[in-house]
Protein backbone atom coordinates (compact mmCIF):
# COMPACT_ATOMS: atom_id res chain seq x y z
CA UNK A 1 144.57 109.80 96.97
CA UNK A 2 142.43 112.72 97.96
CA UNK A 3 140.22 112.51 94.94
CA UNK A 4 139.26 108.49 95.71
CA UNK A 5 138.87 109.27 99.74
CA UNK A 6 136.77 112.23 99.66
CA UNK A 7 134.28 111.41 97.73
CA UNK A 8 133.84 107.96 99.52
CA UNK A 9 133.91 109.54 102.64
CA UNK A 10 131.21 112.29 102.02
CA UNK A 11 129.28 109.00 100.91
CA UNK A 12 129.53 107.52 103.90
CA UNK A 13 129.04 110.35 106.11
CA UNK A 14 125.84 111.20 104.67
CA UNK A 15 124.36 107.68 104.02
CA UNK A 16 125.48 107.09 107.58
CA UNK A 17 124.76 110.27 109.56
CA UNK A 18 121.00 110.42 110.29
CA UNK A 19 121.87 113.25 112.79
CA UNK A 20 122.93 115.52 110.36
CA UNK A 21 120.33 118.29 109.55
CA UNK A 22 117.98 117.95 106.52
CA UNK A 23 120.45 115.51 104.21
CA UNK A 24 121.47 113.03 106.74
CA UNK A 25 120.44 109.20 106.40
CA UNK A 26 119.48 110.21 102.57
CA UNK A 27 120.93 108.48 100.65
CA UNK A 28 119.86 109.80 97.36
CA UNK A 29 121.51 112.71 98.29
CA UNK A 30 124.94 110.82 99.73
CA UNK A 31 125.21 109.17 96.22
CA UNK A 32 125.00 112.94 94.34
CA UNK A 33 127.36 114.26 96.79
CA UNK A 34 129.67 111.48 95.94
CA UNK A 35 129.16 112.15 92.08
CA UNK A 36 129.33 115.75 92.29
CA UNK A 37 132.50 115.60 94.67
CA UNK A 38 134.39 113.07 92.29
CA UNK A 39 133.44 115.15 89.01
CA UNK A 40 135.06 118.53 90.54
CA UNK A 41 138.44 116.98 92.13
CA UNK A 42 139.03 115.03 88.72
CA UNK A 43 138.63 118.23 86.89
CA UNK A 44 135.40 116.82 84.48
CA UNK A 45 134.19 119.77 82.56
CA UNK A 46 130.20 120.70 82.85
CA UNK A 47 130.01 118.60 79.07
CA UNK A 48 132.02 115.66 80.24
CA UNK A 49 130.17 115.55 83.69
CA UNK A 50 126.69 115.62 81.88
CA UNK A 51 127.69 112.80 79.59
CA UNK A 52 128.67 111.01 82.70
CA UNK A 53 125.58 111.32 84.24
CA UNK A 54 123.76 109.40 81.41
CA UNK A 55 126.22 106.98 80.74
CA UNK A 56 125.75 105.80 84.36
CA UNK A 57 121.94 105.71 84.11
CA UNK A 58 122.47 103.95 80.89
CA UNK A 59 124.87 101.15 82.28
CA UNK A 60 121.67 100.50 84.60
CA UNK A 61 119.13 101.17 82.27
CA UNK A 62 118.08 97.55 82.22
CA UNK A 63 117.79 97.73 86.13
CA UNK A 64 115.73 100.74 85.97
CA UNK A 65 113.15 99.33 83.35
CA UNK A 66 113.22 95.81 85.14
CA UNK A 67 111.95 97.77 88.41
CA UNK A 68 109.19 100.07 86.42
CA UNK A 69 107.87 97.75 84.50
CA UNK A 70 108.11 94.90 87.17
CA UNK A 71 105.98 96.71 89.38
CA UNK A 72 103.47 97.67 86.76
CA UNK A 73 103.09 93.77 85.83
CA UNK A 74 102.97 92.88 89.57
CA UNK A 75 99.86 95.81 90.22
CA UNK A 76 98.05 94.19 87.21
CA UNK A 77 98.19 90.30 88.50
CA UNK A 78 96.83 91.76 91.65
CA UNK A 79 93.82 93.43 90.07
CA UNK A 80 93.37 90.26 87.68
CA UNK A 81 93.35 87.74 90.95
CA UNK A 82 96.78 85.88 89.63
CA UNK A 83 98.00 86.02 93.34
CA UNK A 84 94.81 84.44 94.91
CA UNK A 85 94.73 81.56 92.31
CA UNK A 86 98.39 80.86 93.18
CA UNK A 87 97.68 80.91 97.32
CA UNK A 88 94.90 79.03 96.98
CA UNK A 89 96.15 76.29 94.20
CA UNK A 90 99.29 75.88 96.31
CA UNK A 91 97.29 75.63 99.33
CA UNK A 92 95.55 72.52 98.13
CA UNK A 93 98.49 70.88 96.63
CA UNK A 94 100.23 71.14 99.95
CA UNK A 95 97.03 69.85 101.58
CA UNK A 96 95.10 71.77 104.66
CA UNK A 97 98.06 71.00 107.08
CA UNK A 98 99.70 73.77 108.65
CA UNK A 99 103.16 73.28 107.29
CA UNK A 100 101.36 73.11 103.82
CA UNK A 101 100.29 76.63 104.64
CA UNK A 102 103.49 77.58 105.35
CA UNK A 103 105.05 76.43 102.24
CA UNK A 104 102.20 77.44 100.29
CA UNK A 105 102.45 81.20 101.83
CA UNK A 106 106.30 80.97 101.18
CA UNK A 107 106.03 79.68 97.59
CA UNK A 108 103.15 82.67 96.92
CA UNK A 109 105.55 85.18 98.25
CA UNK A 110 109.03 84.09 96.27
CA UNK A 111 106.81 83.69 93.22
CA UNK A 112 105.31 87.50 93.76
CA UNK A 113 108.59 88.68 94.73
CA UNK A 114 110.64 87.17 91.98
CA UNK A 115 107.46 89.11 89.65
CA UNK A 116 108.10 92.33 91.56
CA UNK A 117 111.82 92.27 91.80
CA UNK A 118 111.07 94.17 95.17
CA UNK A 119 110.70 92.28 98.70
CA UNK A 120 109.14 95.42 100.12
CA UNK A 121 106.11 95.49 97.44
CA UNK A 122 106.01 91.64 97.41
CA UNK A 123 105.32 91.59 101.29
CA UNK A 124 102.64 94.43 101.18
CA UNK A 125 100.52 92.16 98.59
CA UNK A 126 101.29 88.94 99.72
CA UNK A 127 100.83 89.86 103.41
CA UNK A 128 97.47 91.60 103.43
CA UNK A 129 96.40 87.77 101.76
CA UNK A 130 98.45 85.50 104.51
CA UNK A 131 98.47 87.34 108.08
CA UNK A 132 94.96 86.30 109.46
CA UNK A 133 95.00 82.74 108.33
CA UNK A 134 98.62 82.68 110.29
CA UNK A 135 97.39 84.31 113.16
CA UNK A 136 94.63 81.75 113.61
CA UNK A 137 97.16 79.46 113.55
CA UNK A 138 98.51 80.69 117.04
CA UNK A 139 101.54 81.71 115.31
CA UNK A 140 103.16 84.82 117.05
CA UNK A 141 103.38 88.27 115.50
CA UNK A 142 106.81 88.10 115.15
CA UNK A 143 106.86 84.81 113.87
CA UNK A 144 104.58 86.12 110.77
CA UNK A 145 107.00 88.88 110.21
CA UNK A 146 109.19 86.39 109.96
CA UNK A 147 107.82 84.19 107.26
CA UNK A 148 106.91 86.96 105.41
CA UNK A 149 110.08 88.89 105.16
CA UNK A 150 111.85 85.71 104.37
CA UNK A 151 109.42 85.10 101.42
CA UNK A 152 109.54 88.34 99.72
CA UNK A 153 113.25 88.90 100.15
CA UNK A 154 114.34 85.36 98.68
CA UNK A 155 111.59 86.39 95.84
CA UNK A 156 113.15 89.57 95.01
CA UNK A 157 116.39 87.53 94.11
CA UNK A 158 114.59 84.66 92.67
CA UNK A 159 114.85 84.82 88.68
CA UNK A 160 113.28 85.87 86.43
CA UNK A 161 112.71 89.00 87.67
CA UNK A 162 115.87 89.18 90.20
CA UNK A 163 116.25 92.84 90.68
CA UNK A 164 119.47 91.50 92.97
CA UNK A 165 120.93 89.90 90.05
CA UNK A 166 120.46 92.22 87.60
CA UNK A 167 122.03 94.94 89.68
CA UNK A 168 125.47 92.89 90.30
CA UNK A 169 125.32 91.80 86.70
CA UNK A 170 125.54 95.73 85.71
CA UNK A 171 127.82 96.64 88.32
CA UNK A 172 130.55 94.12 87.29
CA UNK A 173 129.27 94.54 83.23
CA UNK A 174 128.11 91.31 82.30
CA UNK A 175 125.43 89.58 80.69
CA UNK A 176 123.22 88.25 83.74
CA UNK A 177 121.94 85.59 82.01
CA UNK A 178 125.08 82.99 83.18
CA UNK A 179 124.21 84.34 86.84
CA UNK A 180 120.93 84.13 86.78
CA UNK A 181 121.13 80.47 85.52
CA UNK A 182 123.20 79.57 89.05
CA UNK A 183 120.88 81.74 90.93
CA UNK A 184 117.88 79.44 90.09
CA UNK A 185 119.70 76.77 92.10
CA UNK A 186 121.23 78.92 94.69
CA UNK A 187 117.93 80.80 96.18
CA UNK A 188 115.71 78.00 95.28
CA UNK A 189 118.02 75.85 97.91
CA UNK A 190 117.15 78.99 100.41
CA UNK A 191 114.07 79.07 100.11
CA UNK A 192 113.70 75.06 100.70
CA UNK A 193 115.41 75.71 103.86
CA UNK A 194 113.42 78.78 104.88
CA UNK A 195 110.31 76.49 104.62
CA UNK A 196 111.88 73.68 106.38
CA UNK A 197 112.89 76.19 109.11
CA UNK A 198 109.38 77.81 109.42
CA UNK A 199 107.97 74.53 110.08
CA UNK A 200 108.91 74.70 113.90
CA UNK A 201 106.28 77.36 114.22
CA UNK A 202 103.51 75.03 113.76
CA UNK A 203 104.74 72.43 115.48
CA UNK A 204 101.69 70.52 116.98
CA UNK A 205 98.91 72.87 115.72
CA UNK A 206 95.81 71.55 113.82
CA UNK A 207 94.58 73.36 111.16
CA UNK A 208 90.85 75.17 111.75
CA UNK A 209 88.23 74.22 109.49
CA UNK A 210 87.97 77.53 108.20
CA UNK A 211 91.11 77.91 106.71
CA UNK A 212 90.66 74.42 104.70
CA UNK A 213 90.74 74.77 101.14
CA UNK A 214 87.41 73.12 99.71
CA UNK A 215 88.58 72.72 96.56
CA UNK A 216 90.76 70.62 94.79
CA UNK A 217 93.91 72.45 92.35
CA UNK A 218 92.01 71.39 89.52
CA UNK A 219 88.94 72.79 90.66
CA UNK A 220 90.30 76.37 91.36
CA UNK A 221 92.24 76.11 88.17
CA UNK A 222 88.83 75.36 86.00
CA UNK A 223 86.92 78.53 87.22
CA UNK A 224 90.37 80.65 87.84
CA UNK A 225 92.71 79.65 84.90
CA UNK A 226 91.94 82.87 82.96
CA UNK A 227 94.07 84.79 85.80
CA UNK A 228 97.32 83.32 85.40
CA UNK A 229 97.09 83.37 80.96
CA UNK A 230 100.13 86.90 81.29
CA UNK A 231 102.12 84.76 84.14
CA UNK A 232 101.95 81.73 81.57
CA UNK A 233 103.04 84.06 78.82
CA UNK A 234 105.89 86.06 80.69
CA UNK A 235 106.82 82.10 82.10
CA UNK A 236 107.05 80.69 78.13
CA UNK A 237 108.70 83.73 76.81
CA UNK A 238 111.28 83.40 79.41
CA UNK A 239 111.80 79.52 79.47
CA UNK A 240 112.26 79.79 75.71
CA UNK A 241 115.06 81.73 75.65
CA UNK A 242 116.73 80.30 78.91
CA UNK A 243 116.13 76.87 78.22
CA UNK A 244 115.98 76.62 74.08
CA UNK A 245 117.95 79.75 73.28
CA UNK A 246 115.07 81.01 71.11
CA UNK A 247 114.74 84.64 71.75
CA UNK A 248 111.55 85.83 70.48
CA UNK A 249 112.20 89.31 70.50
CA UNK A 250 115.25 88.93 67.66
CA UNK A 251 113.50 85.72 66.12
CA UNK A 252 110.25 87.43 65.60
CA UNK A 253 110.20 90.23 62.51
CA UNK A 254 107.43 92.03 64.32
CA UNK A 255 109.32 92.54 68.00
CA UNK A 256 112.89 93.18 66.55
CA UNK A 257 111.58 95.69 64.16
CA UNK A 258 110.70 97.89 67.21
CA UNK A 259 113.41 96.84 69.71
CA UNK A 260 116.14 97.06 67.31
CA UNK A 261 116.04 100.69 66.86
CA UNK A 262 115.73 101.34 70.81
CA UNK A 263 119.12 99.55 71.18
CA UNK A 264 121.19 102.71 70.06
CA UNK A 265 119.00 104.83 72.16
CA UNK A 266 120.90 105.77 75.77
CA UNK A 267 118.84 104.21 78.39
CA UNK A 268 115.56 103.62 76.94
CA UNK A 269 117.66 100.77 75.59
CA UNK A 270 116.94 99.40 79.08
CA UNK A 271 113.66 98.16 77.57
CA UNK A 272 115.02 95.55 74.86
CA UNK A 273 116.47 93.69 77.87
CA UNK A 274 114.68 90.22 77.01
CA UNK A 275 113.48 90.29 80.72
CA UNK A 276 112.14 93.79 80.22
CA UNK A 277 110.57 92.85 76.95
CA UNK A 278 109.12 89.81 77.82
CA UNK A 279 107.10 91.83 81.06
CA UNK A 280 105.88 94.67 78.68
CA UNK A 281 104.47 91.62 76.53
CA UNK A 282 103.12 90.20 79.74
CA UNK A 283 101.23 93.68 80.86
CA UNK A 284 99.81 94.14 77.46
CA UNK A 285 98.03 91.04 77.88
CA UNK A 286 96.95 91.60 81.45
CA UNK A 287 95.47 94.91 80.23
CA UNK A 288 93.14 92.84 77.53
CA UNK A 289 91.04 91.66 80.73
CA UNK A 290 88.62 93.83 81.88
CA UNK A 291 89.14 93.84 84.98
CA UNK A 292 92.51 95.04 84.47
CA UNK A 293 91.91 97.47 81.87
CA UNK A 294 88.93 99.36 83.84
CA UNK A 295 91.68 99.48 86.91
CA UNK A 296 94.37 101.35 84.64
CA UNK A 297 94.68 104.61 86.57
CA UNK A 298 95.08 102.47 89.92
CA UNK A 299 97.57 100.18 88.36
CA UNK A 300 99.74 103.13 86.61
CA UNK A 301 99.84 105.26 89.80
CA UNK A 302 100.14 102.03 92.61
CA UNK A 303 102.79 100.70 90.34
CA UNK A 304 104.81 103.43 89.91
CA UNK A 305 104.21 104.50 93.83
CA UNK A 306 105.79 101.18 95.03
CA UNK A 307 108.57 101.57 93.33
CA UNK A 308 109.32 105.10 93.01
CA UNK A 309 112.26 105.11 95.78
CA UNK A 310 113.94 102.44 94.53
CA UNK A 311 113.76 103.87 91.21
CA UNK A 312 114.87 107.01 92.32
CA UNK A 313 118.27 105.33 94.45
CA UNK A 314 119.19 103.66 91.25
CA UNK A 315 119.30 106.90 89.33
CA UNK A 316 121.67 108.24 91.49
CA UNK A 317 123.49 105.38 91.80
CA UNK A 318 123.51 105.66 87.78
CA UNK A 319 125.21 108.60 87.89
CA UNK A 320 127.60 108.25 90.73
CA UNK A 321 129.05 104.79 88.85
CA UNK A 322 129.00 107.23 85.53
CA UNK A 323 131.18 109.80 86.78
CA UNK A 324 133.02 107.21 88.61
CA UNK A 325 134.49 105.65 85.90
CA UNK A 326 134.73 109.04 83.76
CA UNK A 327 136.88 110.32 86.43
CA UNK A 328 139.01 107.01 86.21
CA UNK A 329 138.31 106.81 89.92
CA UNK A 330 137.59 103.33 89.44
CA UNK A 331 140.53 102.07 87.94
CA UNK A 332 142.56 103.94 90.50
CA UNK A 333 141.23 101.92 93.26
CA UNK A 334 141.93 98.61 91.92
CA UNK A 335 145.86 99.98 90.92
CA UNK A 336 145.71 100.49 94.78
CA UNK A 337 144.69 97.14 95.85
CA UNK A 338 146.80 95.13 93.44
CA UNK A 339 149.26 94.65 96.45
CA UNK A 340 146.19 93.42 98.77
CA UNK A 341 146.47 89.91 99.37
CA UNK A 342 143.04 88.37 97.63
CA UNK A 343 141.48 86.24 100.49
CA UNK A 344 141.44 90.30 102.63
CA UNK A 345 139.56 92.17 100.14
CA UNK A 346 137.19 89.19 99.11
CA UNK A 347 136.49 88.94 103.29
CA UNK A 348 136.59 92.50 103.57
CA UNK A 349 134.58 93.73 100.87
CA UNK A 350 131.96 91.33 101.57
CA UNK A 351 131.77 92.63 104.98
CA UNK A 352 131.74 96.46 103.63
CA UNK A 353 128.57 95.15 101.91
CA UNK A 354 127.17 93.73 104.95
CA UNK A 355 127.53 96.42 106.81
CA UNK A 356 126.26 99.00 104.23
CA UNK A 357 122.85 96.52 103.96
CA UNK A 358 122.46 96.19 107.42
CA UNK A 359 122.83 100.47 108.30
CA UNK A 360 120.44 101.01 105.30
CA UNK A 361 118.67 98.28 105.08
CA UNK A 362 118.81 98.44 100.90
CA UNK A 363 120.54 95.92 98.75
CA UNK A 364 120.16 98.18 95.93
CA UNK A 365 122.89 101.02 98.11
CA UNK A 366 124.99 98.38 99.37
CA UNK A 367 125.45 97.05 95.94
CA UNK A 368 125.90 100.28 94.34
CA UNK A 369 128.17 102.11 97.09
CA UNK A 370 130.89 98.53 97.21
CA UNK A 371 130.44 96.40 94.21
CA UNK A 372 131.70 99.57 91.83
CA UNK A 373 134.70 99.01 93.10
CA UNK A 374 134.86 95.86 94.13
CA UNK A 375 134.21 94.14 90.52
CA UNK A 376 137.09 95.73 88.95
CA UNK A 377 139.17 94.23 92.09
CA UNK A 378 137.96 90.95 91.81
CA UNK A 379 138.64 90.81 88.04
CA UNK A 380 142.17 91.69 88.41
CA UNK A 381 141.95 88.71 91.03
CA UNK A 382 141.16 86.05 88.31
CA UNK A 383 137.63 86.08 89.80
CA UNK A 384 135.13 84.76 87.35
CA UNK A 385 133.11 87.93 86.48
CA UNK A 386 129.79 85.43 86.68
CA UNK A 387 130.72 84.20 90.33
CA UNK A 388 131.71 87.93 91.30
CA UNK A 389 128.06 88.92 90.25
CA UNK A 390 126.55 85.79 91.74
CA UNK A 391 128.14 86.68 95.12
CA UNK A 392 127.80 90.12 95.03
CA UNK A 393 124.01 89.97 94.94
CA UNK A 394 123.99 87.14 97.36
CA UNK A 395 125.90 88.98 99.73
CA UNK A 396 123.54 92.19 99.58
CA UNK A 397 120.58 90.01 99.81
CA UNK A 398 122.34 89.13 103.21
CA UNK A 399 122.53 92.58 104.56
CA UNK A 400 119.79 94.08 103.38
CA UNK A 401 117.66 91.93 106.33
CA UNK A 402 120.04 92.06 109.15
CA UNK A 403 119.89 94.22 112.14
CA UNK A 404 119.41 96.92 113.02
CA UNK A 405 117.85 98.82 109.91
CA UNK A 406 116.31 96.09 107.49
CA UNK A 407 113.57 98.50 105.75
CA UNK A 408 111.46 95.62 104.69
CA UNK A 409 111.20 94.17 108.28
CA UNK A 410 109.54 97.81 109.39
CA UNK A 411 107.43 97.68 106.99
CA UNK A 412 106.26 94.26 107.45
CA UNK A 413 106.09 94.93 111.29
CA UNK A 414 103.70 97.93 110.44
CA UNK A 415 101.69 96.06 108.05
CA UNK A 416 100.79 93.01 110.81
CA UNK A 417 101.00 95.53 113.58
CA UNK A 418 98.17 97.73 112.21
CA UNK A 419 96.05 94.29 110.87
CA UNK A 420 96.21 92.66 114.68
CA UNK A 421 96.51 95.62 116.53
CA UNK A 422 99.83 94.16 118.32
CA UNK A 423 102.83 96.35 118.32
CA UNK A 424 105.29 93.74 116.40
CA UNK A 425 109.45 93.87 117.62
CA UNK A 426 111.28 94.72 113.77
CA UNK A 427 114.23 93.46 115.43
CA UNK A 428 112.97 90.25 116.52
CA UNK A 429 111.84 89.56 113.34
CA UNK A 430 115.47 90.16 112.21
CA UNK A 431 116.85 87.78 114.16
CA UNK A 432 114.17 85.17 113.84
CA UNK A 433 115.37 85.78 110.12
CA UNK A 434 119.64 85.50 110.44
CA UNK A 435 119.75 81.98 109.67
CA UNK A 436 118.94 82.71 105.75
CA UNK A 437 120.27 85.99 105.84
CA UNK A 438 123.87 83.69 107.01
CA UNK A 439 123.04 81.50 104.45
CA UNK A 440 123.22 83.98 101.59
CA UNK A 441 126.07 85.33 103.09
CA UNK A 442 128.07 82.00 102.97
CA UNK A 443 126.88 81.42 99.46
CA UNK A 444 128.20 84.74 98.14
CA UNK A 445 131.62 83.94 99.82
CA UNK A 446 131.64 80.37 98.18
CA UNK A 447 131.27 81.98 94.96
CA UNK A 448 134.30 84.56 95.23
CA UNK A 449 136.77 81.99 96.71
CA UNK A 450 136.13 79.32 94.18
């Protein structure tokens, strides 16, 4: 018993303990602590702790390399103008209204979040683009922070590129391609209702001249085409294996001559994903434009800078699941709760989730820290491992925006804050955003009780 509730509770008490001196509130160092701890009460020797360590970084290898090289692509489509043609094309399909604004700057921000796989990165681009053109609109501060949040954190579970997804899919050990199948469905019916929602804050307002889009789509697309050629090739790369089953990366002689071999390799196998692959293919073109290509040194380090935390909290979340499972910690836990009546730990470990998101204000911890053990729970439950993924991630996606410590709200409070010189209320902007953040929740609940 002792081995299973120590290491969870140093977990905890770090993750959780901001007032502790140096460590507390990190919770890098909460997820080592929990490794370490679980490696020396189960007796793993230095060898068999080691190995641990990189079969855990290996199981989310795929994770990892989605989030690197997501954020590389994402830098590049900035430099190349991708996200401007996409505002601005949206903006005159939607027509100069202020609710086409709206659904135009919501549509922009789930397309560059689903690209970045990161709602925190996806709001810094997006929002430097959309804040003055709201704020003309007499929409309030909070309001913004709002819309924006909303946007970037449906787009960082939006597929393709659904770093929420791909997460859950590792945690329970399943191919994410069933999930992320659902997921189209499931956020894109979230975001509809985000935009429908957001409407009420331009209720009655006329849109200024100004902001008017002069030209028509086909216009912008004539002179600006050029800019979206990687997004079109990363789109029919993925939409031909999704939709046809026609992978080109085993189909092609050429891509599974080099991918092949990096499939026995321990977690640089994360890069043969098809979603992995199909982004490396996608910066490679970006970086035959010049104006990519001259930025390279600004693209490799603001890339890798965005996304260097998360990076870093899925590394130790690697090797806490590693040693988790070497220590047999894992199937412990779900021998415990065989007794549990189902309906108590599907309501209670999707509140453990909640509750993790909404302290730390990370999907990518309250995924990590509950759905290791949850998954092998829910199996033994007759829970479809596809739903228990799909839920999982919905769930998180939940959390991660709810009061009092959603990360990306902060940040998008500091970003308008410092750009209107207003101080902006994080946990307004919270609330203003509960309605979606129940909405995921109930979604991820559907899923396990089906």
């Amino acid at each position: 018993m002792l081995e299973i509730v120590i290491p969870l509770l140093l977990l905890f008490i770090i993750a959780l303990g901001k007032q502790i001196p140096k460590i507390g509130g990190n919770i890098k160092i909460a997820l080592l602590v929990a490794a370490v701890s679980s490696a020396i009460i189960s007796g793993l020797g230095p060898t068999e702790t080691l190995l641990a360590f990189v079969d855990g970084v290996d199981r989310l290898s795929w994770v990892i390399m989605l989030s690197i090289f997501g954020s590389l692509y994402a830098e590049s489509q900035v430099k190349l103008g991708a996200m401007d043609t996409t505002l601005n094309s949206l903006r005159a399909i939607f027509g100069n209204s202020p609710k086409g604004l709206i659904a135009a700057i919501f549509i922009t921000l789930i397309i560059a979040g689903s690209l970045l796989g990161d709602a925190i990165a996806a709001a810094t681009v997006i929002g430097f683009l959309v804040i003055n053109s709201l704020h003309e609109l007499k929409v309030k501060p909070e309001q913004i922070g709002m819309i924006i949040l909303v946007g970037a954190s449906i787009g960082s579970i939006m597929p393709p590129i659904t770093q929420g997804v791909f997460l859950s899919s590792s945690l329970v050990g399943i191919d994410p391609s069933p999930v992320i199948n659902i997921a189209y469905i499931t956020v894109g019916i979230g975001g509809v209702l985000a935009i429908l929602e957001s409407f009420r804050f331009v209720r009655g307002k006329k849109m200024p001249d100004h902001l008017k889009e002069k030209q028509s789509v086909f216009g912008i697309l004539k002179e600006k085409w050029t800019t979206l050629v990687p997004l079109a090739v990363l789109v029919a790369i993925v939409i031909a294996n999704t939709l046809f089953e026609y992978n080109i990366f085993e189909k092609w002689f050429f891509f599974a001559a080099i991918l092949e071999p990096l499939k026995e390799i321990p977690i640089l196998q994360g890069v043969t994903f098809q979603v992995v692959s199909a982004i490396i293919i996608a910066i490679i073109v970006s970086f035959l434009f010049p104006s990519v290509w001259k930025e390279s040194k600004g693209i490799f380090k603001g890339g890798l800078s965005k996304v260097s935390q998360t990076v870093q909290i899925q590394l130790c979340a690697g090797i806490m699941v590693g040693v988790f499972y070497a220590s047999g910690l894992i199937e412990k836990v779900a021998q415990m709760t065989e007794g549990l009546a189902a309906s108590m730990v599907k309501v209670g470990g999707a509140l453990s989730i909640v509750v993790v998101g909404m302290l730390t204000g990370s999907q990518t911890t309250a995924q990590s820290v509950n759905v290791t053990f949850l998954a092998p729970i829910l199996k033994n439950m007759d829970v479809d491992p596809t739903l228990i993924a799909l839920g999982a991630s919905h769930i998180a996606a939940a959390g991660q925006n709810m009061p009092p410590v959603g990360l990306t709200a902060f940040v998008v409070c500091g970003l308008i804050g410092g750009i209107l010189n207003k101080e902006v209320d994080p946990i307004k902007v919270m609330g203003l955003a509960l309605p979606n953040s129940f909405y995921f929740l109930i979604v991820g609940l559907i899923a396990w009780f089906i």
